[in-house]
Structure formats: C-alpha cells, structure tokens
N, C-alpha and C. Protein backbone atom coordinates (compact mmCIF):
# COMPACT_ATOMS: atom_id res chain seq x y z
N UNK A 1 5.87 26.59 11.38
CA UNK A 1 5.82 27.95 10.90
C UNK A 1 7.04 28.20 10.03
N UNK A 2 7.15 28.42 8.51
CA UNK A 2 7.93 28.74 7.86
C UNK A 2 8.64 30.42 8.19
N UNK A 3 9.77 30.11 8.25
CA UNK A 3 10.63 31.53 8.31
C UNK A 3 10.71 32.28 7.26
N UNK A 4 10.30 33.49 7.09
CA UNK A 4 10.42 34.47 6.10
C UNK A 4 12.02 34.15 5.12
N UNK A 5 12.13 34.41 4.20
CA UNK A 5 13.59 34.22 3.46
C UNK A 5 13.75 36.01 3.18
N UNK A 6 15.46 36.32 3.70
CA UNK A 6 15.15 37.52 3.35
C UNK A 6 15.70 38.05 2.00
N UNK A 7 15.30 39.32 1.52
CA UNK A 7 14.65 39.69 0.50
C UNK A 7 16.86 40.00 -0.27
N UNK A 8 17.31 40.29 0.45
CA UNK A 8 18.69 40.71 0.08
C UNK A 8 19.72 39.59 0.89
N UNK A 9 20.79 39.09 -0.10
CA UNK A 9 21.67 38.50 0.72
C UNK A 9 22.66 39.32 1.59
N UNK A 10 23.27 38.95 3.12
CA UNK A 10 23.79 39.95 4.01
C UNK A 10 24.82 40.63 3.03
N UNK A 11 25.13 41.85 4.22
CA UNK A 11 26.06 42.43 3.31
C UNK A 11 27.77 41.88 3.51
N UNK A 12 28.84 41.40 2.71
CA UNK A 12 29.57 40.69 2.94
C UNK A 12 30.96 41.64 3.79
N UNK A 13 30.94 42.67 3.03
CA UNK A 13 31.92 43.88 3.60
C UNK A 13 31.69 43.99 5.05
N UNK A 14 30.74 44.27 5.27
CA UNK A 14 30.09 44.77 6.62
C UNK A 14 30.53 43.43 7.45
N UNK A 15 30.33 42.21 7.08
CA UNK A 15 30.67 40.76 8.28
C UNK A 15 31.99 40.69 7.99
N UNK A 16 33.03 41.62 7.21
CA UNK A 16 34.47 40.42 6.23
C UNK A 16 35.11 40.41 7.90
N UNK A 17 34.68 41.05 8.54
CA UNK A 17 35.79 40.86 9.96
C UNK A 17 35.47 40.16 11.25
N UNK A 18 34.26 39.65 11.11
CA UNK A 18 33.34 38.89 11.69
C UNK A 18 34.23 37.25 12.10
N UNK A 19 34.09 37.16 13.21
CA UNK A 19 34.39 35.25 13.05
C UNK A 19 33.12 34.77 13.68
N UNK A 20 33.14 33.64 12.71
CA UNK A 20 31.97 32.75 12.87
C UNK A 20 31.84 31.76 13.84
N UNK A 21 30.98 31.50 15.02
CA UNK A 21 30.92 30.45 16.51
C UNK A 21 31.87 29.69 15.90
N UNK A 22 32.50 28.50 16.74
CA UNK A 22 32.84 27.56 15.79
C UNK A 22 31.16 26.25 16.69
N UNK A 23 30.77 25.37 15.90
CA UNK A 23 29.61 24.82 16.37
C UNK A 23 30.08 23.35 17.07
N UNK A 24 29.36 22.82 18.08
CA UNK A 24 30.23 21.35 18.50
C UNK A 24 29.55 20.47 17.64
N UNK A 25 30.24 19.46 17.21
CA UNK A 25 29.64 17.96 16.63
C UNK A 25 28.66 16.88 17.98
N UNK A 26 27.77 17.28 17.24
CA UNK A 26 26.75 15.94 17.96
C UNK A 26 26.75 15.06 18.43
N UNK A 27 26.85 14.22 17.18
CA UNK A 27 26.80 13.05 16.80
C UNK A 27 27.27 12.66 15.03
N UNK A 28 27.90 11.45 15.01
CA UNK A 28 28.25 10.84 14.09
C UNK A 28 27.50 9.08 14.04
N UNK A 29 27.65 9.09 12.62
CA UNK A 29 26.94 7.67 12.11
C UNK A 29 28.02 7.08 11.39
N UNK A 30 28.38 6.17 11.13
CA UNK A 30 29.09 5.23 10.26
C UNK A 30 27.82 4.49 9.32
N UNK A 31 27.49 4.17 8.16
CA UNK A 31 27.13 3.17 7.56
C UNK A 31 27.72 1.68 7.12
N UNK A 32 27.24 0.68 8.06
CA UNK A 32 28.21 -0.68 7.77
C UNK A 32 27.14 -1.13 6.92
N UNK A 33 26.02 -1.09 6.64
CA UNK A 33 25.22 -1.81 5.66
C UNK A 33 25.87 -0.95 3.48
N UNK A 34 26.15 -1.91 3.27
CA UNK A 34 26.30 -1.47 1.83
C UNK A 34 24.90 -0.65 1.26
N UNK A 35 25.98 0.70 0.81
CA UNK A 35 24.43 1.84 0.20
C UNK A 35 24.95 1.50 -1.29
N UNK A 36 24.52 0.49 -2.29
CA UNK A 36 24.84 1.38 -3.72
C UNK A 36 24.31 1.92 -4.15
N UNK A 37 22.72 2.07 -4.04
CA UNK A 37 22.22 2.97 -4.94
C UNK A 37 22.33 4.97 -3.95
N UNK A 38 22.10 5.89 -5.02
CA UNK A 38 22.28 7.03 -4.49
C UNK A 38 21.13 7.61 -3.86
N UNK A 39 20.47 7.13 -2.98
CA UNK A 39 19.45 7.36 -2.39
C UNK A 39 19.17 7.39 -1.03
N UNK A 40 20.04 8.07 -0.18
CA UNK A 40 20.14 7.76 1.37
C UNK A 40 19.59 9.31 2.20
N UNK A 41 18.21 8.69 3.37
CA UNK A 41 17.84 9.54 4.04
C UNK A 41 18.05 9.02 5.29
N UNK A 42 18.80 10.04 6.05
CA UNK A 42 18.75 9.38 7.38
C UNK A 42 18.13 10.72 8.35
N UNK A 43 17.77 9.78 9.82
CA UNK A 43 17.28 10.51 10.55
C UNK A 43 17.30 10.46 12.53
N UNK A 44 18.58 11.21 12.71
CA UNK A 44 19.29 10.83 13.82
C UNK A 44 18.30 10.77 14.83
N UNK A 45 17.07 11.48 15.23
CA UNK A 45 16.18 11.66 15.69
C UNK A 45 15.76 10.62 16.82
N UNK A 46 15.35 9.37 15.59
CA UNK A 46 15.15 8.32 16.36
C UNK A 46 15.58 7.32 15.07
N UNK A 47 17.07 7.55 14.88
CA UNK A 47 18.02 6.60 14.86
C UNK A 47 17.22 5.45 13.72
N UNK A 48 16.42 6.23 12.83
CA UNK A 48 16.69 5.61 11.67
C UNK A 48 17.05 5.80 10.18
N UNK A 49 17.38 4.73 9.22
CA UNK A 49 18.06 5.63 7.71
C UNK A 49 17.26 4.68 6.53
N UNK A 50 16.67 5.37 5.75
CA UNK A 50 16.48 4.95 4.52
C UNK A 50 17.09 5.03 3.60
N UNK A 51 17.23 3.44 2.76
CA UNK A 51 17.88 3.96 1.72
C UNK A 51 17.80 3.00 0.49
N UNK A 52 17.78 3.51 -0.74
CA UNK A 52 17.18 2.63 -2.17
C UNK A 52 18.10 1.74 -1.94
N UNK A 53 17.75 0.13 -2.13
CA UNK A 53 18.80 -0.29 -2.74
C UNK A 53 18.42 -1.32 -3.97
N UNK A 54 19.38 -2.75 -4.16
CA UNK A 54 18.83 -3.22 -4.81
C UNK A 54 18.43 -2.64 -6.34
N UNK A 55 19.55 -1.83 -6.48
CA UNK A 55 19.21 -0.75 -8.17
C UNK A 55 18.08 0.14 -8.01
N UNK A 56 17.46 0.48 -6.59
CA UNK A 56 17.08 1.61 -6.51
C UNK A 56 15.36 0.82 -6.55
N UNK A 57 15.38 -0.53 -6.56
CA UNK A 57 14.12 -1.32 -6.70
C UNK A 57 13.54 -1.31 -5.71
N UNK A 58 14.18 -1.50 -4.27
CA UNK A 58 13.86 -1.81 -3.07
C UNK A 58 13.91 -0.59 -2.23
N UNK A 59 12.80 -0.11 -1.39
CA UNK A 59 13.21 0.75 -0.60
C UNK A 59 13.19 0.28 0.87
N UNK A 60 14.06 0.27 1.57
CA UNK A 60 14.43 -0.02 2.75
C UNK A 60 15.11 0.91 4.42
N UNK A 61 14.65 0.04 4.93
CA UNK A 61 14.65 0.67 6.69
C UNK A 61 15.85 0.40 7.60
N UNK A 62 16.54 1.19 7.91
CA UNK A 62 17.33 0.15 9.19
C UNK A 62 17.55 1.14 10.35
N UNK A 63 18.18 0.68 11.17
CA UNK A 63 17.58 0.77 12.82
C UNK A 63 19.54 1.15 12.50
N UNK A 64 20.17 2.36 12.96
CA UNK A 64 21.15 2.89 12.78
C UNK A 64 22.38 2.10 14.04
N UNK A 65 21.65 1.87 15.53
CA UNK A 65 22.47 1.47 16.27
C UNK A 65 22.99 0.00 15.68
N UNK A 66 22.37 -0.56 15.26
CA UNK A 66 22.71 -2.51 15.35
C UNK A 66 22.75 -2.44 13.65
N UNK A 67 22.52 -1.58 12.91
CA UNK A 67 22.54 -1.68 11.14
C UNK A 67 21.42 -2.70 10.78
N UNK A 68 20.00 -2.68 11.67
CA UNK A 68 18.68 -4.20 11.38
C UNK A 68 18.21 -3.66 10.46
N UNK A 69 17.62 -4.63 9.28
CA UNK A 69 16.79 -3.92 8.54
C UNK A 69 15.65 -4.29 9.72
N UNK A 70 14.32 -2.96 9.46
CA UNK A 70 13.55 -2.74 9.98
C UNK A 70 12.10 -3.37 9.29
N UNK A 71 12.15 -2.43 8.04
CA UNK A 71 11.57 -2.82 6.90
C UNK A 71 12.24 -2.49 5.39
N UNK A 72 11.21 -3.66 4.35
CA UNK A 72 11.73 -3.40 2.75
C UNK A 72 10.40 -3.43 2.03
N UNK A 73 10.31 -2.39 1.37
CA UNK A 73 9.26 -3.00 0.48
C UNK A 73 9.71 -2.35 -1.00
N UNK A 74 9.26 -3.29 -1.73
CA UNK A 74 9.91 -3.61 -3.12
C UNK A 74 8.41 -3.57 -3.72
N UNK A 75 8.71 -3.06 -4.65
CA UNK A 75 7.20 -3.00 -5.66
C UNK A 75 7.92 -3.03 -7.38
N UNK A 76 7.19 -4.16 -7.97
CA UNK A 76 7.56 -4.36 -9.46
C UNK A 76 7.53 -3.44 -10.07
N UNK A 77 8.67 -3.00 -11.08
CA UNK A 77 8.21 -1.98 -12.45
C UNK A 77 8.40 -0.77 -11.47
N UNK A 78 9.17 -0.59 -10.42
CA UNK A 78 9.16 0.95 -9.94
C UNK A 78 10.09 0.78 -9.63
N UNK A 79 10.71 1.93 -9.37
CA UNK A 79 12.27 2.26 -9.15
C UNK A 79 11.71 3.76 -7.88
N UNK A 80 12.63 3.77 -6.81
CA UNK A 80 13.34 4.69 -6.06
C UNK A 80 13.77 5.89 -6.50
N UNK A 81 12.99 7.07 -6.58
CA UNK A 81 13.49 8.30 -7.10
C UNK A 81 14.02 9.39 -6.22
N UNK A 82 13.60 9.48 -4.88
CA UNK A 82 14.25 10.16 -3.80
C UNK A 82 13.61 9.89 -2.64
N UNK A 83 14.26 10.56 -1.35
CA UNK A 83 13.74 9.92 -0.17
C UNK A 83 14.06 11.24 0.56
N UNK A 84 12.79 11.25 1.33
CA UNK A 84 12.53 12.37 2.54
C UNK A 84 12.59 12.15 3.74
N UNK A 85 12.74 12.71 4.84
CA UNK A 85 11.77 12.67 6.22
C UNK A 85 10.98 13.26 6.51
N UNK A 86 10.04 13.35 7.38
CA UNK A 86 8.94 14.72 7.04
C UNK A 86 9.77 15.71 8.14
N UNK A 87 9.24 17.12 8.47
CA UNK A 87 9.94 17.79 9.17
C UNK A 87 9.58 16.78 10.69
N UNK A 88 8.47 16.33 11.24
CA UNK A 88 8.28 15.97 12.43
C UNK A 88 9.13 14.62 12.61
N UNK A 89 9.29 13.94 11.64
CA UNK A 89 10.72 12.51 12.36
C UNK A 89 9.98 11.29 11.87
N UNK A 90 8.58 11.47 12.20
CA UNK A 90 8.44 10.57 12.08
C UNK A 90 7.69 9.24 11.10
N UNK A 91 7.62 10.01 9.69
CA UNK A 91 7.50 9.22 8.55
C UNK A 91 8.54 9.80 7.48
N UNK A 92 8.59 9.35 6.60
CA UNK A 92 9.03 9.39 5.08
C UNK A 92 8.54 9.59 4.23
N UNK A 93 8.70 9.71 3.03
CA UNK A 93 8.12 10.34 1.85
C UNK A 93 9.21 9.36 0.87
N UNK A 94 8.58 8.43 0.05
CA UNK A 94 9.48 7.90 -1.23
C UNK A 94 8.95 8.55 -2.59
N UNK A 95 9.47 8.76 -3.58
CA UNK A 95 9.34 8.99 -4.34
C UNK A 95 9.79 8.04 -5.63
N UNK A 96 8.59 6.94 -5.96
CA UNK A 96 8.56 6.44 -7.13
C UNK A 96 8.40 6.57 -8.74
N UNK A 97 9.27 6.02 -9.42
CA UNK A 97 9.06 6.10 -11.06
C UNK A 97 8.70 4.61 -11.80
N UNK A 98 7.82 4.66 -12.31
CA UNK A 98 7.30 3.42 -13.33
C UNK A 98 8.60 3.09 -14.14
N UNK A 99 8.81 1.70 -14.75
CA UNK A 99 10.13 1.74 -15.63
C UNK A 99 9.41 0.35 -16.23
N UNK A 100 9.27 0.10 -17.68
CA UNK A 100 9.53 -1.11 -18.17
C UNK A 100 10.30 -1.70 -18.88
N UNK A 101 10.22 -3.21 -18.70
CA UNK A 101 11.31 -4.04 -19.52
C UNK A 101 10.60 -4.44 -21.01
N UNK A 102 11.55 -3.95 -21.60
CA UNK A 102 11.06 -4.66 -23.33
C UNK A 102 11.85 -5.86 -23.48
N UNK A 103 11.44 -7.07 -24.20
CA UNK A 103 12.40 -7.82 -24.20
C UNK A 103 12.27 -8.28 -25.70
C-alpha cells in the first residue's frame, strides 16, 4: 500500500526547536569483493548484494556473509544500467542497454 505524499512540506519554524530521536545502527556491511563499476544493490534482508561488474558487462550475485559469488550472468553487446530490489527481498530488477563495437 503506497503512502499518500503530503501535499505541503512541514512547517520548519514550528519543528526549529524540536530534537530529532537519535535512531540505533543495525547493522553494517563491509564490501571485500572489488565493486568498480557504479552499480551496487544490496539487500540486508537476506544478506545479499548485486553488483555490475566487469565494465558494467557482467551482472553479478554474492552471498554478503562469506563475499561467494552466488550467481553471474553476462550477456554480449549489453551493458548494466541500474539495479533494484523489489520491495518484497526477494528478486531484482537489472536494467540493460544494447552497446556496439565498430571496428
């Protein structure tokens, strides 16, 4: 169920004296697998992260506790354009672009 967005942003005068919870930290991740390309979705949920690599050729899986790849799949002539989770955890969404080589 999507939440209404409301129609005016709060009023800022009215909170300036307000302090905000402070919130506790969760959880933290380290990444030991090399990310170069800029394409990283992770998903603490059930502890897994996607992320382009390989120039954004390869899109790939890993298992967050042990850094395993899980899965890769690589498809010719496409490139990695962004990466989702769905709201429920438990798939992804890639977003591919066609690219060719002239030579």
């Amino acid at each position: 169920m999507a939440h209404p967005r409301p129609s005016n942003p709060p009023d800022t005068a009215a909170t300036a004296g307000t302090t905000l919870p402070q919130l506790t930290l969760v959880n933290t991740t380290n990444f030991a697998i090399p990310v170069t390309a800029g394409h990283v979705a992770s998903n603490p949920a059930i502890g897994l992260t996607a992320t382009a690599g390989e120039g954004s050729t390869a899109l790939c899986v890993w298992r967050a506790a042990d850094d395993q790849l899980v899965s890769k799949l690589v498809e010719r002539g496409r490139k990695v354009e962004g990466l989702r989770w769905k709201g429920d955890g438990m798939f992804f969404f890639s977003f591919f672009f066609f690219f060719f080589f002239f030579v």
